[in-house]
PDB file of N, CA and C in Angstrom:
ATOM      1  N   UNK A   1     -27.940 -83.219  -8.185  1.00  0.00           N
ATOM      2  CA  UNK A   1     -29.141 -82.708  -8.832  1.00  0.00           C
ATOM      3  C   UNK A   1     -29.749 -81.589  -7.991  1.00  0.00           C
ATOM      4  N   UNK A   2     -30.458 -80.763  -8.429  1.00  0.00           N
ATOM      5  CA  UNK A   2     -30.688 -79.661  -8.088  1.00  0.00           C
ATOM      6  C   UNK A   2     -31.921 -79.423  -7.591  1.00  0.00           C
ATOM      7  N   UNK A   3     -32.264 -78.793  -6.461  1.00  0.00           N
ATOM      8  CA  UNK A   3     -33.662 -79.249  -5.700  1.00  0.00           C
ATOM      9  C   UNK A   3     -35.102 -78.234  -6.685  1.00  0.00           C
ATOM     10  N   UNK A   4     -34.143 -77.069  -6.895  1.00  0.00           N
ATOM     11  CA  UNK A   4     -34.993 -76.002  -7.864  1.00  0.00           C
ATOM     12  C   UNK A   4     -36.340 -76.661  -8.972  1.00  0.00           C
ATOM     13  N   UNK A   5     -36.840 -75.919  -8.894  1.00  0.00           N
ATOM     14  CA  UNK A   5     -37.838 -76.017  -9.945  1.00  0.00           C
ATOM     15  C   UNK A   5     -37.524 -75.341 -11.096  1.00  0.00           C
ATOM     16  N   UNK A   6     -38.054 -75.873 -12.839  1.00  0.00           N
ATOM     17  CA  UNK A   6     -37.313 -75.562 -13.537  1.00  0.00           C
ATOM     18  C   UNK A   6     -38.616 -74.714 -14.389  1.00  0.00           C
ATOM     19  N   UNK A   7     -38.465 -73.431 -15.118  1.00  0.00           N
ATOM     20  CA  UNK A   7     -39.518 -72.528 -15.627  1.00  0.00           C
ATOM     21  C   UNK A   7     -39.945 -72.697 -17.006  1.00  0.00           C
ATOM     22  N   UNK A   8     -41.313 -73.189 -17.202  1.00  0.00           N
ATOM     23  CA  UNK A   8     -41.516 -72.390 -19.073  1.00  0.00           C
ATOM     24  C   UNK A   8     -42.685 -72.279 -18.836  1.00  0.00           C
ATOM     25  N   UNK A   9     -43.030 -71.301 -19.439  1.00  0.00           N
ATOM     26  CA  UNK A   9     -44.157 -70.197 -19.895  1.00  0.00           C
ATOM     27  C   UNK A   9     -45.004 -70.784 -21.271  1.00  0.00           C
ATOM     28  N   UNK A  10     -45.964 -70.553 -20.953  1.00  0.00           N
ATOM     29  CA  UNK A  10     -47.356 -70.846 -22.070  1.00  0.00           C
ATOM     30  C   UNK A  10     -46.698 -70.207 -23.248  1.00  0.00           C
ATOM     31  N   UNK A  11     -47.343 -70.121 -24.153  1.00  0.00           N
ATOM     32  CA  UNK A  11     -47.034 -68.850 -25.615  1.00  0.00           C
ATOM     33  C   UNK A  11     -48.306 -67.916 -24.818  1.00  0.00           C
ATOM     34  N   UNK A  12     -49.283 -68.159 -24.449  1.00  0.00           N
ATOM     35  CA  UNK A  12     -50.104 -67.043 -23.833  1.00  0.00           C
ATOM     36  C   UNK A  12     -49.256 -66.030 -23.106  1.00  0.00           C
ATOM     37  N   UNK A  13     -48.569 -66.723 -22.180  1.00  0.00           N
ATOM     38  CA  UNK A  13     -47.903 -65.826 -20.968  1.00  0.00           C
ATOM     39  C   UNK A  13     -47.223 -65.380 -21.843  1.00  0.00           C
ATOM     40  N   UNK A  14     -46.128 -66.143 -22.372  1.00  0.00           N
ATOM     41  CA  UNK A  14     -45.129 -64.722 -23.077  1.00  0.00           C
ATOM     42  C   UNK A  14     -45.471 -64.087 -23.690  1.00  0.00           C
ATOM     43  N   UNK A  15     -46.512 -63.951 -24.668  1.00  0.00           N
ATOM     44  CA  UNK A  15     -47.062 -63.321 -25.352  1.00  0.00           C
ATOM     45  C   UNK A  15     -47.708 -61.952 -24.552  1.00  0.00           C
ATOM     46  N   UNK A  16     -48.169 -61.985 -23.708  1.00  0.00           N
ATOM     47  CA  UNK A  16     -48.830 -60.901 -22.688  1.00  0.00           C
ATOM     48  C   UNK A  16     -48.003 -60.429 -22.221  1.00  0.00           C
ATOM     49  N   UNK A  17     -46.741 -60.964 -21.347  1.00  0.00           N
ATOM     50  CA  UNK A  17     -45.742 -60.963 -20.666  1.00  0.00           C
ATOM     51  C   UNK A  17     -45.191 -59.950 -22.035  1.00  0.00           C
ATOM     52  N   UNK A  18     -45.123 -59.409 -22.995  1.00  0.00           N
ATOM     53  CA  UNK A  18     -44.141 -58.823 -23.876  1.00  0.00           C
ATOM     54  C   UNK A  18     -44.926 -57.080 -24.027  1.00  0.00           C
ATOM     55  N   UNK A  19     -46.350 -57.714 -23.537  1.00  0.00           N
ATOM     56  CA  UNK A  19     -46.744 -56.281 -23.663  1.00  0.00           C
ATOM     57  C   UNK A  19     -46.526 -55.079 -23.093  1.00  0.00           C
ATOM     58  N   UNK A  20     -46.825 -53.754 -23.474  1.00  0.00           N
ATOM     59  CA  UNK A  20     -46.206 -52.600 -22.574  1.00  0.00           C
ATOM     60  C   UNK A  20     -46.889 -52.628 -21.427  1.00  0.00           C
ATOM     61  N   UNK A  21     -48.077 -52.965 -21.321  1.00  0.00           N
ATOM     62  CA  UNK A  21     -49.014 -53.244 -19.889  1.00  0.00           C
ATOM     63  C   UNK A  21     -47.411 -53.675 -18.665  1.00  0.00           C
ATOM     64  N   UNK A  22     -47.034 -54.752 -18.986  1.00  0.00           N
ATOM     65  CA  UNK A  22     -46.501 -55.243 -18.156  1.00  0.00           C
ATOM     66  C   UNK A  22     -44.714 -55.050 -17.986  1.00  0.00           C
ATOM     67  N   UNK A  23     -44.436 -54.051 -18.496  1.00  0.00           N
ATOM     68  CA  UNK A  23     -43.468 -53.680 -18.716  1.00  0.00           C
ATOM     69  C   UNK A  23     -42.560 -53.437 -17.426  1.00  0.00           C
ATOM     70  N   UNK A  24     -43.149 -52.800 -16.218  1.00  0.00           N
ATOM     71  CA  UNK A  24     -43.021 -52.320 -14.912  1.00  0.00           C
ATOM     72  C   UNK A  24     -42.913 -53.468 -14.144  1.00  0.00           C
ATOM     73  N   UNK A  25     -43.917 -55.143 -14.910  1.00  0.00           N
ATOM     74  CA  UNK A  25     -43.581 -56.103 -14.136  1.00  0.00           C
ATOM     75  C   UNK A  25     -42.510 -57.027 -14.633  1.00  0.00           C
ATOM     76  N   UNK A  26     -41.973 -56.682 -15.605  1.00  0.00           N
ATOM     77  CA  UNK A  26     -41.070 -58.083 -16.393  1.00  0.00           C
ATOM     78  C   UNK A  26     -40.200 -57.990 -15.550  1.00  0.00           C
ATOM     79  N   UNK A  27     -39.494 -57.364 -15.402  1.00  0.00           N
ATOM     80  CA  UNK A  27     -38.381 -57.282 -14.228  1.00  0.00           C
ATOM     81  C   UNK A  27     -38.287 -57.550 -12.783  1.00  0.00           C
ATOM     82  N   UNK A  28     -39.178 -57.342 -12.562  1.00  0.00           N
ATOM     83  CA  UNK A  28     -39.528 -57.688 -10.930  1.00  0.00           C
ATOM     84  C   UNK A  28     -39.692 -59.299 -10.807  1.00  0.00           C
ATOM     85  N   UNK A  29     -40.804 -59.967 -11.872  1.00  0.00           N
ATOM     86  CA  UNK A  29     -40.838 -61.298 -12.191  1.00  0.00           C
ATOM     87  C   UNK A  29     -39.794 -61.590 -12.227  1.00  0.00           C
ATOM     88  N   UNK A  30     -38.393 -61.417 -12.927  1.00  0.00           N
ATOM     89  CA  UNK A  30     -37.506 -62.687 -13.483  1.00  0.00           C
ATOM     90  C   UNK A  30     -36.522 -62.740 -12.645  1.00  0.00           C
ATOM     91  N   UNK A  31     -36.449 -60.915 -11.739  1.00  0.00           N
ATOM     92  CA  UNK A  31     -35.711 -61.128 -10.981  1.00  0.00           C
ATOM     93  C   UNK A  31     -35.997 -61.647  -9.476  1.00  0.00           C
ATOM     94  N   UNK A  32     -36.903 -61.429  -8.737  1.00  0.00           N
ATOM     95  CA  UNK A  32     -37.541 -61.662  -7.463  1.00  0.00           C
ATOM     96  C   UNK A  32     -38.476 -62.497  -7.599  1.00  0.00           C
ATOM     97  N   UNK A  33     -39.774 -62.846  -8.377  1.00  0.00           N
ATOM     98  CA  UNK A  33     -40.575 -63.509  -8.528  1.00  0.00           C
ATOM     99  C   UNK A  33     -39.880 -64.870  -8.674  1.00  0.00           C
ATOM    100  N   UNK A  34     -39.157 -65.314 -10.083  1.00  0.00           N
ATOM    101  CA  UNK A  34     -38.875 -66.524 -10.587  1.00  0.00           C
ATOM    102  C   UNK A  34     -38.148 -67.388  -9.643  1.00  0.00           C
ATOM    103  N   UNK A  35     -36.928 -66.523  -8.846  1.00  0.00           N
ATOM    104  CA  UNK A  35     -36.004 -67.025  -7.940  1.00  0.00           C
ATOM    105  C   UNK A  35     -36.643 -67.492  -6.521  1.00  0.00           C
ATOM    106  N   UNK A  36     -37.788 -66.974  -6.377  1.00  0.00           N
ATOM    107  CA  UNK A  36     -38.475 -66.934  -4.561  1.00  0.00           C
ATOM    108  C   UNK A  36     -39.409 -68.853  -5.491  1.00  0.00           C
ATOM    109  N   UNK A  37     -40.175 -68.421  -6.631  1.00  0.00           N
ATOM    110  CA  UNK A  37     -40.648 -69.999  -7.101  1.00  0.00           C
ATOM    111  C   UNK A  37     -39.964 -71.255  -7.467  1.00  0.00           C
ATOM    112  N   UNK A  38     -38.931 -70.877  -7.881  1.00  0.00           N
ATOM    113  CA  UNK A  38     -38.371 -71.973  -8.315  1.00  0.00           C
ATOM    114  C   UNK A  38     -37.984 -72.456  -7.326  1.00  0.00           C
ATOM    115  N   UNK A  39     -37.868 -72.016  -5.748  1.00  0.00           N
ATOM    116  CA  UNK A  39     -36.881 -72.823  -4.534  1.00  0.00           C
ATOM    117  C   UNK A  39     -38.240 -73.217  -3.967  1.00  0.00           C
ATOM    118  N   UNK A  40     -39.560 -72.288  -4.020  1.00  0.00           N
ATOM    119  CA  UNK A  40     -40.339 -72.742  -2.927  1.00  0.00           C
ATOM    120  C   UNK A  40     -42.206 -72.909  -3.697  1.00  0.00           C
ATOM    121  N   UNK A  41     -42.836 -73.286  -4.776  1.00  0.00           N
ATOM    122  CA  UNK A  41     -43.227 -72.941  -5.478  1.00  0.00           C
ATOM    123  C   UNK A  41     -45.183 -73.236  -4.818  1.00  0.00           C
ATOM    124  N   UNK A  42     -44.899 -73.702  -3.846  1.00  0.00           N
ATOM    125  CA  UNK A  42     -46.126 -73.854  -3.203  1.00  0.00           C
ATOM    126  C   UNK A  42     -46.386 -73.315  -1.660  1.00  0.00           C
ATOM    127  N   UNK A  43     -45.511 -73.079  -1.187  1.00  0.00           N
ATOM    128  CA  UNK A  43     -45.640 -72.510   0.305  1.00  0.00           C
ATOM    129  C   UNK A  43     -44.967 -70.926   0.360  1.00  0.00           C
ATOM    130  N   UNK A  44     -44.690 -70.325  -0.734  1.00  0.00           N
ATOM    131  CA  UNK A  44     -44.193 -69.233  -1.120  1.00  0.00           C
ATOM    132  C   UNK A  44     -44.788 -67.879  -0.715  1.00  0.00           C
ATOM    133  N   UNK A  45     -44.617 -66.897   0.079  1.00  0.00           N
ATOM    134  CA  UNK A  45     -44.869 -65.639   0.001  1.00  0.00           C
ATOM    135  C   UNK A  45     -45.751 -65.231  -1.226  1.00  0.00           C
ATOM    136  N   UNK A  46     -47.147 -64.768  -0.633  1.00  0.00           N
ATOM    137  CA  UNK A  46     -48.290 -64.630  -2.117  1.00  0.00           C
ATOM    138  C   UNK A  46     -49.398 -65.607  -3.336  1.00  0.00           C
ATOM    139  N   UNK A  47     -48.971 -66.841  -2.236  1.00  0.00           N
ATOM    140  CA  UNK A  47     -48.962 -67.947  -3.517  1.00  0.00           C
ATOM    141  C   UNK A  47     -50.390 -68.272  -2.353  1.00  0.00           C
ATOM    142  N   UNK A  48     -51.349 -68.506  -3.691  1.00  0.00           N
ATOM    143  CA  UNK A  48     -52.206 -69.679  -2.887  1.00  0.00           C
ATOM    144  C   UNK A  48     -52.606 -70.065  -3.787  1.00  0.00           C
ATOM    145  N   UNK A  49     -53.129 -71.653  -3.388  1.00  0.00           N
ATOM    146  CA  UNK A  49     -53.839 -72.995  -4.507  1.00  0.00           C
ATOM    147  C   UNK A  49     -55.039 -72.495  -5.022  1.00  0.00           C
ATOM    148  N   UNK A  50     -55.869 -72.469  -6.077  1.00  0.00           N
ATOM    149  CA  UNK A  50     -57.321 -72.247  -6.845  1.00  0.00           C
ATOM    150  C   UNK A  50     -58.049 -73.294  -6.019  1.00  0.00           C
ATOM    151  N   UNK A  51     -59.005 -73.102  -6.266  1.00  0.00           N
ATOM    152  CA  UNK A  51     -60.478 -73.992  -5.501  1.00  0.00           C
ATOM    153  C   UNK A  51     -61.286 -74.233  -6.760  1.00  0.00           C
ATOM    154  N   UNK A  52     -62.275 -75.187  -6.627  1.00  0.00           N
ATOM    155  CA  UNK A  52     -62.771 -75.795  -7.721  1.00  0.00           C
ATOM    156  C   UNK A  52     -62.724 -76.735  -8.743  1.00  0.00           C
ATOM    157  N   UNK A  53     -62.816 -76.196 -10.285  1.00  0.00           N
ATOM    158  CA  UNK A  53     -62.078 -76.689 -11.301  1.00  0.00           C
ATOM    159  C   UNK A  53     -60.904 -76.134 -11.615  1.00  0.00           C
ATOM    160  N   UNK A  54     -59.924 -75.677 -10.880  1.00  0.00           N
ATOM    161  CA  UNK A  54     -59.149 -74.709 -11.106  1.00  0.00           C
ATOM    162  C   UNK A  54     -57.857 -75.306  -9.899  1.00  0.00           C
ATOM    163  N   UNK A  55     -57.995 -76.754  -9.096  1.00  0.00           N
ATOM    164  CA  UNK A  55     -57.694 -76.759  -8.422  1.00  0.00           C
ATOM    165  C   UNK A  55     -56.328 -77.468  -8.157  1.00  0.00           C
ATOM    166  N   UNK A  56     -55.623 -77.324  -9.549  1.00  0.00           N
ATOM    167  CA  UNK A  56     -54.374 -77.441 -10.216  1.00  0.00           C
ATOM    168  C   UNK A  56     -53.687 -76.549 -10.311  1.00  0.00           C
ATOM    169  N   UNK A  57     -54.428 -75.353 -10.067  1.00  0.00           N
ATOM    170  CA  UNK A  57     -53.415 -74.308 -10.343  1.00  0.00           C
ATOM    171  C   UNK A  57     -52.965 -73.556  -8.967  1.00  0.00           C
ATOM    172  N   UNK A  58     -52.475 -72.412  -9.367  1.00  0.00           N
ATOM    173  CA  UNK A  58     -51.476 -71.564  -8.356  1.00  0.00           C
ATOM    174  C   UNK A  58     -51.458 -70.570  -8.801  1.00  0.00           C
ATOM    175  N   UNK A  59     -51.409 -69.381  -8.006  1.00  0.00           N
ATOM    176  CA  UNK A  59     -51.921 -68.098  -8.019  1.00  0.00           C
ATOM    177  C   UNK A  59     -50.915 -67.268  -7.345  1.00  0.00           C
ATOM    178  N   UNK A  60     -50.083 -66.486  -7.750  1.00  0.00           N
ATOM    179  CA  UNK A  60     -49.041 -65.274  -7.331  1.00  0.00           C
ATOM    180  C   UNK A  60     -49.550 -64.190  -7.142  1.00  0.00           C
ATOM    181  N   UNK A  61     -49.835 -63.725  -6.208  1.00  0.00           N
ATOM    182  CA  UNK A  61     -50.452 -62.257  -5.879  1.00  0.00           C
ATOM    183  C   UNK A  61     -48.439 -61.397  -6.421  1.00  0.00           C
ATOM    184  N   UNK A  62     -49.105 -60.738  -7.436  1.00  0.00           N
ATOM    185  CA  UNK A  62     -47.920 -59.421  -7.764  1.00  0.00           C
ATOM    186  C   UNK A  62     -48.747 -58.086  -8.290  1.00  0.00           C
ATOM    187  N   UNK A  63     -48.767 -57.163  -6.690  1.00  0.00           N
ATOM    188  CA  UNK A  63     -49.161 -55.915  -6.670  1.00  0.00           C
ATOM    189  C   UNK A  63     -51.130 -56.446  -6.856  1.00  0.00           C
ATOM    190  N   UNK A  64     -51.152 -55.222  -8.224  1.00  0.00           N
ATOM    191  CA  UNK A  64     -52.607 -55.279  -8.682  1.00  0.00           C
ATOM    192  C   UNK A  64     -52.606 -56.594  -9.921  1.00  0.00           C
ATOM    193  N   UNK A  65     -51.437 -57.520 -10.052  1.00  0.00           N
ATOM    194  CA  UNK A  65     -51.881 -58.789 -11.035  1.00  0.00           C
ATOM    195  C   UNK A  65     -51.354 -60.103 -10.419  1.00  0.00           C
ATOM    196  N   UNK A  66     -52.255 -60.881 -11.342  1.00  0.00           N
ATOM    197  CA  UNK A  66     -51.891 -62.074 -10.501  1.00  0.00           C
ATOM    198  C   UNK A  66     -51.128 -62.922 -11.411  1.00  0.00           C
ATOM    199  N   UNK A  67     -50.463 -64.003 -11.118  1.00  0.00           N
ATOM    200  CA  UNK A  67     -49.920 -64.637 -11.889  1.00  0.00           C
ATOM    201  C   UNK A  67     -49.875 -66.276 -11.607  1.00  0.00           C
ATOM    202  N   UNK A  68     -50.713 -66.932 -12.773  1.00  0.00           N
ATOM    203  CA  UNK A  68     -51.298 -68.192 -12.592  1.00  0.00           C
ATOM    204  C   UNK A  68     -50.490 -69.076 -13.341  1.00  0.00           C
ATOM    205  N   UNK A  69     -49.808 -70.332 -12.346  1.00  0.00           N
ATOM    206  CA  UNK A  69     -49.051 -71.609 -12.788  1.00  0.00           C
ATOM    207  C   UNK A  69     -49.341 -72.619 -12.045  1.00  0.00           C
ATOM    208  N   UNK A  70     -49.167 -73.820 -12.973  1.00  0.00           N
ATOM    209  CA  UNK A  70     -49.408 -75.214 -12.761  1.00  0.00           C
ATOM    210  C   UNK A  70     -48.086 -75.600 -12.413  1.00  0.00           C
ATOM    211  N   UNK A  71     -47.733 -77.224 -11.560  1.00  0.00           N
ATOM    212  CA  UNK A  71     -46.890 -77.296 -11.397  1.00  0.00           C
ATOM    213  C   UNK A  71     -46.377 -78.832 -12.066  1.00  0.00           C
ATOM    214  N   UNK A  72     -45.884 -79.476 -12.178  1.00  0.00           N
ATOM    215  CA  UNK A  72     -45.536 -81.020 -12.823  1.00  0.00           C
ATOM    216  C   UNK A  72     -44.472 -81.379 -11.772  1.00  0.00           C
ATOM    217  N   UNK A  73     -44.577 -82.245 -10.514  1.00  0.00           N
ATOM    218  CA  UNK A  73     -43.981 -82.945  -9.903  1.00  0.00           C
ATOM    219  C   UNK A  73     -42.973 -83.814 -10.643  1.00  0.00           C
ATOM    220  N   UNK A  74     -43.594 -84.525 -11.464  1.00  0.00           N
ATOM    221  CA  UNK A  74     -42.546 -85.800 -11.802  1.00  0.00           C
ATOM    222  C   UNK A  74     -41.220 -84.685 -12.829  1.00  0.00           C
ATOM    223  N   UNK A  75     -41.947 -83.974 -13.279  1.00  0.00           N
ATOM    224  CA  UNK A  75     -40.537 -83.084 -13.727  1.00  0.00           C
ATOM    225  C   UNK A  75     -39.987 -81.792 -13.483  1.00  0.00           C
ATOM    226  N   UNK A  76     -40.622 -81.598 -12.226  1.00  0.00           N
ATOM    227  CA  UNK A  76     -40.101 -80.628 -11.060  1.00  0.00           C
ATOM    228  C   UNK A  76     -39.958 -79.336 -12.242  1.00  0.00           C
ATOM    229  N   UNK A  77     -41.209 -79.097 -13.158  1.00  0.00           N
ATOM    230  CA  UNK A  77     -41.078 -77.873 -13.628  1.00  0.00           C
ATOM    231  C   UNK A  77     -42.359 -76.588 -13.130  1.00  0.00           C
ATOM    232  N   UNK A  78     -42.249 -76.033 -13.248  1.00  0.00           N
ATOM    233  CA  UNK A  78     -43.614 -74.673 -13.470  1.00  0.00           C
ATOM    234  C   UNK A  78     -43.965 -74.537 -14.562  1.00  0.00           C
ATOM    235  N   UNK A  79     -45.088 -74.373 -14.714  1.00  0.00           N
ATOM    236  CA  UNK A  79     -45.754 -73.928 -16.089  1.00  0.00           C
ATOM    237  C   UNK A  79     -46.710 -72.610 -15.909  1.00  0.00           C
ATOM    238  N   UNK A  80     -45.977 -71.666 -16.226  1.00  0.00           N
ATOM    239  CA  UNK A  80     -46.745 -70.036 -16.057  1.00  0.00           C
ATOM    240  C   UNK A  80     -47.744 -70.084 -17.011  1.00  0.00           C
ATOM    241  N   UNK A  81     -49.163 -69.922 -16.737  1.00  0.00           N
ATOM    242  CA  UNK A  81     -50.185 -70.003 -17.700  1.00  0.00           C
ATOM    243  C   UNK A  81     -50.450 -68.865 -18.081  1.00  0.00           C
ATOM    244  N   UNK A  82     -50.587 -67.763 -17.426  1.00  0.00           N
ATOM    245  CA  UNK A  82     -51.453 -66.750 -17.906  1.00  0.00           C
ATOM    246  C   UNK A  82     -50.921 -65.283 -16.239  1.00  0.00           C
ATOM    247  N   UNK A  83     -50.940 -63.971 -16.821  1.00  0.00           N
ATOM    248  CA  UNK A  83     -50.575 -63.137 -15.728  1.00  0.00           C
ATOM    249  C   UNK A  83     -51.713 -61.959 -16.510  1.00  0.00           C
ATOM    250  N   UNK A  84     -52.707 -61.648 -15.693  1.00  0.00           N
ATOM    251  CA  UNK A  84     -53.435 -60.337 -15.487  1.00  0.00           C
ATOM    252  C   UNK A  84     -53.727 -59.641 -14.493  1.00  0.00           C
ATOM    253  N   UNK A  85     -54.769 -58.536 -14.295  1.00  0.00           N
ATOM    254  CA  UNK A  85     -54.996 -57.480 -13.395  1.00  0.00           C
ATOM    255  C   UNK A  85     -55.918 -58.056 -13.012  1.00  0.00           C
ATOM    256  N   UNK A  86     -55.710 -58.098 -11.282  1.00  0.00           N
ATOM    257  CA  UNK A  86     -56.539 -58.338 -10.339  1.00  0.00           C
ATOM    258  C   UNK A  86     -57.927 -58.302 -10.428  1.00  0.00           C
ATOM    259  N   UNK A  87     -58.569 -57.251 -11.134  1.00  0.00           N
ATOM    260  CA  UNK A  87     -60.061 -57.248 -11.682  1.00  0.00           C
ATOM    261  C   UNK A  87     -60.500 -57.736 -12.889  1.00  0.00           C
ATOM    262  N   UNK A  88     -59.782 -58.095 -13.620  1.00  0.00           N
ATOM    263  CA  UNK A  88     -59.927 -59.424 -14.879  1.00  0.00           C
ATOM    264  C   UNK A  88     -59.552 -60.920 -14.136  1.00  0.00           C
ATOM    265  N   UNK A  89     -58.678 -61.380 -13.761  1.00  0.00           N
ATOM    266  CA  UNK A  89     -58.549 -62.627 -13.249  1.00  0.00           C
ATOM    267  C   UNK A  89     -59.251 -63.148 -13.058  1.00  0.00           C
ATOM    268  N   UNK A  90     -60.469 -63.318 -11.885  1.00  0.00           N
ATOM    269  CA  UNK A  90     -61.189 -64.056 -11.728  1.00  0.00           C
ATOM    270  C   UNK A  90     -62.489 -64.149 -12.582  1.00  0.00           C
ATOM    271  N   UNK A  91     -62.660 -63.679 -14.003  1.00  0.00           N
ATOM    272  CA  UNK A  91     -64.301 -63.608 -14.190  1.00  0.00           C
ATOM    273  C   UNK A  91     -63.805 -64.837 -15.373  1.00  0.00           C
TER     274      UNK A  91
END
């Protein structure tokens, strides 16, 4: 069995994720992003935990956006919630 973590995306994320906004990032995500999370998805280069009510989630610094996922232990998956620009994210 395989130590990896396994990926699915909100309909939010893909849905955003398809827009031309992010066009410059789809690629960088599936190729460098997805592969660096799925082996290491909490102690990862860029990654830090939310504070608060928020304190389930996980936060990918990529460039000027961030990219926010939950994680599910018992089924060792990611759940990509939502990816925007650094000055929308937090409000």
């Amino acid at each position: 069995m395989s130590d990896e973590y396994r990926i699915a995306e909100t309909d939010q994320f893909s849905k955003k994720l398809e827009s031309k906004k992010f066009n410059h990032i789809r690629k960088k995500l599936y190729e460098y992003v997805y592969p660096i999370l799925k082996r290491e998805p909490i102690f990862s280069p860029n990654t830090k935990k939310l504070k608060g009510e928020l304190e389930n989630i996980f936060r990918y610094r990529l460039g000027n956006f961030r990219l926010f996922y939950s994680i599910e232990e018992e089924t060792k998956t990611l759940i990509f919630l939502d990816i925007s620009e650094r000055k929308d994210s937090y409000r």
